[in-house]
N, C-alpha and C. Protein backbone atom coordinates (compact mmCIF):
# COMPACT_ATOMS: atom_id res chain seq x y z
N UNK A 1 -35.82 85.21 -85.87
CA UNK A 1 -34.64 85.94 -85.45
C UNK A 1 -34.36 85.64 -83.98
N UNK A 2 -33.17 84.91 -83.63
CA UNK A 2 -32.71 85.03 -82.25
C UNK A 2 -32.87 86.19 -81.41
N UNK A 3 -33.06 86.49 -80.41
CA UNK A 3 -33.08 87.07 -79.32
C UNK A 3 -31.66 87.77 -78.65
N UNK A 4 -31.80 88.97 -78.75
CA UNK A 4 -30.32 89.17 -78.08
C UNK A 4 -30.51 88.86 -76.76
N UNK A 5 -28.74 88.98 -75.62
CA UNK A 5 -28.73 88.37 -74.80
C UNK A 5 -29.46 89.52 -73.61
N UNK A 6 -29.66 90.89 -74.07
CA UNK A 6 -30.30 91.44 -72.79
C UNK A 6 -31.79 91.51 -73.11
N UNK A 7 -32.46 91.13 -74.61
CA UNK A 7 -33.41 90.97 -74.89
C UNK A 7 -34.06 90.11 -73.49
N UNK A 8 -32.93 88.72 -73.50
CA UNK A 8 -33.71 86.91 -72.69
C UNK A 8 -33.48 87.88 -71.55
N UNK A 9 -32.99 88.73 -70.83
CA UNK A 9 -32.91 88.84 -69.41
C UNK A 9 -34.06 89.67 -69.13
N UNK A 10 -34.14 91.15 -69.75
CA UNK A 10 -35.22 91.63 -69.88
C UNK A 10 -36.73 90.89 -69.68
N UNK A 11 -36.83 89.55 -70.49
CA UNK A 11 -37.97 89.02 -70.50
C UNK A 11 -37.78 88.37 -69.21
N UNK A 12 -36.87 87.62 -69.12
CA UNK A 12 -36.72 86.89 -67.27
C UNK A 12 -37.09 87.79 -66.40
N UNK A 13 -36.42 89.01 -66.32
CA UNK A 13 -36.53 89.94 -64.92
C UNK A 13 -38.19 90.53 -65.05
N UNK A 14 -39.12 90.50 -66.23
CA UNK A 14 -40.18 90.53 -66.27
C UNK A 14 -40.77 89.44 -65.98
N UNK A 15 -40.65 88.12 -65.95
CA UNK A 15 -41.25 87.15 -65.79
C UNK A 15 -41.14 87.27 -64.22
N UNK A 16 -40.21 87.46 -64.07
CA UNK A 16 -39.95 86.87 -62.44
C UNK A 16 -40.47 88.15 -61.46
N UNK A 17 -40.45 89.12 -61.91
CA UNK A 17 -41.38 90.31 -61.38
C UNK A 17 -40.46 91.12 -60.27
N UNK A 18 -39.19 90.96 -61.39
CA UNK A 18 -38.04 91.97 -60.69
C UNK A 18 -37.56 92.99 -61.66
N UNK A 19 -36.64 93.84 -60.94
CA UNK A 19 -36.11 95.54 -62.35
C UNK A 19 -34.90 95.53 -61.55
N UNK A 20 -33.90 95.77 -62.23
CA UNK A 20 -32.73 96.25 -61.99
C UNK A 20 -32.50 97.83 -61.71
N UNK A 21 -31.94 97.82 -59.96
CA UNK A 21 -31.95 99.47 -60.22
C UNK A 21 -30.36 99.22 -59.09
N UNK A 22 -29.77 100.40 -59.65
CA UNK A 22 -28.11 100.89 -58.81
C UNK A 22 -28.34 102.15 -58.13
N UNK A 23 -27.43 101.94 -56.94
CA UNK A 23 -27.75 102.97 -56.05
C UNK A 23 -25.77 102.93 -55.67
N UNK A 24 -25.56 104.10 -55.41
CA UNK A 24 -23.94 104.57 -54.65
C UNK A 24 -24.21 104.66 -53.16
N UNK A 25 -23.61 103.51 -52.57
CA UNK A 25 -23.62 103.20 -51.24
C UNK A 25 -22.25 103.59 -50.55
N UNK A 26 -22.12 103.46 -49.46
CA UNK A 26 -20.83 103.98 -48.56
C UNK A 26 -20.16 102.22 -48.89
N UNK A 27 -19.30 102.28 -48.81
CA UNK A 27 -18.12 101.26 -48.58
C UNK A 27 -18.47 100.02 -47.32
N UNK A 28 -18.79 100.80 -46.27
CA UNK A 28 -18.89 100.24 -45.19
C UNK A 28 -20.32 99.40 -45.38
N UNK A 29 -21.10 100.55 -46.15
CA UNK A 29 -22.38 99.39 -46.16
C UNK A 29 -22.57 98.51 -47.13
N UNK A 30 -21.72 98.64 -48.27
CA UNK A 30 -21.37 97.82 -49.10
C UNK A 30 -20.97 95.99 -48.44
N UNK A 31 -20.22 96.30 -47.53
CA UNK A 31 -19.04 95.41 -46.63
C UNK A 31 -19.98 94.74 -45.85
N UNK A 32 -20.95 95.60 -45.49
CA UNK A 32 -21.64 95.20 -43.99
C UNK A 32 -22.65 93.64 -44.85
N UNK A 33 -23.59 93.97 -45.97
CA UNK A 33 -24.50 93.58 -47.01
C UNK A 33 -23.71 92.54 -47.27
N UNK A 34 -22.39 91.98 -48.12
CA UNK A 34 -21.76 91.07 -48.54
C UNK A 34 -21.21 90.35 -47.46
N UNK A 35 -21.08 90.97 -45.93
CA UNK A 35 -20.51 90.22 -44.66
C UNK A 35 -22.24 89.30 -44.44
N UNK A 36 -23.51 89.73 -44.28
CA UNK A 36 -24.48 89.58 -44.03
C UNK A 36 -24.82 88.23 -44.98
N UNK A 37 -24.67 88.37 -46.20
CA UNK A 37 -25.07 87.95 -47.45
C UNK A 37 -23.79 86.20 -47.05
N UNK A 38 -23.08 86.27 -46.93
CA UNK A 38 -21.93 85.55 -46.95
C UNK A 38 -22.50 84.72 -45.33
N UNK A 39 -22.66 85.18 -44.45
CA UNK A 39 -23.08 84.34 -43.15
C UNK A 39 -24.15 83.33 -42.89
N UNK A 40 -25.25 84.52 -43.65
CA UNK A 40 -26.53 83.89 -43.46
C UNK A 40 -26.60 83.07 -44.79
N UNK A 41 -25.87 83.01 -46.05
CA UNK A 41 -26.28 82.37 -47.17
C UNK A 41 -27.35 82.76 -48.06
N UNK A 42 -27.99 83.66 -48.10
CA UNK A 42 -28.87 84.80 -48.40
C UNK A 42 -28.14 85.66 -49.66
N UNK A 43 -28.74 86.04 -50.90
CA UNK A 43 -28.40 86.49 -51.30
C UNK A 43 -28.22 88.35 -51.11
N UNK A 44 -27.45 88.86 -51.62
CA UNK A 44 -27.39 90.21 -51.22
C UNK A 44 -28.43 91.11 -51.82
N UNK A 45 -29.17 90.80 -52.86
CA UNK A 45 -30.54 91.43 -53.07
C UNK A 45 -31.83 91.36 -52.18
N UNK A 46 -31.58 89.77 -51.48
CA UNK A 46 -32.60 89.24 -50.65
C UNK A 46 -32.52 89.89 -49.17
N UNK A 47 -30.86 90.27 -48.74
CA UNK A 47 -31.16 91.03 -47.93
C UNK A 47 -31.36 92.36 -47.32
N UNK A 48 -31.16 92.85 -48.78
CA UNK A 48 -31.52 94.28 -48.86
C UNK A 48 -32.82 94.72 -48.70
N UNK A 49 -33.56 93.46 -49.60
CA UNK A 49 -35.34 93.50 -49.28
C UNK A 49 -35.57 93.33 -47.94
N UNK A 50 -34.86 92.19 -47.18
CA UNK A 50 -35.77 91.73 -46.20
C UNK A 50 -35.24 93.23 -45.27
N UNK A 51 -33.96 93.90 -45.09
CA UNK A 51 -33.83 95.07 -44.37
C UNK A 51 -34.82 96.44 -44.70
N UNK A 52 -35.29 96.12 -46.05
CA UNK A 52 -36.21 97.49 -46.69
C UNK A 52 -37.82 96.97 -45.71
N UNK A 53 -37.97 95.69 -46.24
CA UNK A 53 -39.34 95.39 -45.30
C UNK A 53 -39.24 95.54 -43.31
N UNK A 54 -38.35 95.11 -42.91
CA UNK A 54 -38.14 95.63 -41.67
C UNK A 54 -38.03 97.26 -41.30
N UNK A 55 -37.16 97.86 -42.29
CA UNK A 55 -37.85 99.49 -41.96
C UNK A 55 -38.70 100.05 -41.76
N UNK A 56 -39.93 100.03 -43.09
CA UNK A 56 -40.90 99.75 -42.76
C UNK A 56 -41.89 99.20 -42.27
N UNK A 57 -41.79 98.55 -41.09
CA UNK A 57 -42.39 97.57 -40.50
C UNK A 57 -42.29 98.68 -38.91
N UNK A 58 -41.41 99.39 -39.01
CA UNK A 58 -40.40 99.81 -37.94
C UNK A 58 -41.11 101.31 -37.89
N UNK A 59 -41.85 101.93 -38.76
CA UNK A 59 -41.89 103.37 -38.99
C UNK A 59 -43.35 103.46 -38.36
């Protein structure tokens, strides 16, 4: 039996040792993340991490 299509992602985002999670952000920081994401060439997940690891780095 084929695999449905969120079945293959499910198994990817387990392979790759990532989870999908949504959060309601302000507009502005929405803007700020995709201005960031768009400059540096960085994806906008990548720089959400690398800003989560600098917080903590920071505390």
């Amino acid at each position: 039996m084929a695999l449905s299509r969120a079945e293959i992602q499910k198994r990817s985002d387990k392979k790759r040792g990532v989870k999908p999670k949504g959060y309601k952000l302000s507009i502005e920081t929405i803007e700020m993340i995709a201005e960031l994401s768009k400059s540096t060439g960085k994806a906008q997940g990548a720089i959400i991490e690398e800003a989560i690891k600098l917080y903590k780095c920071s505390l």
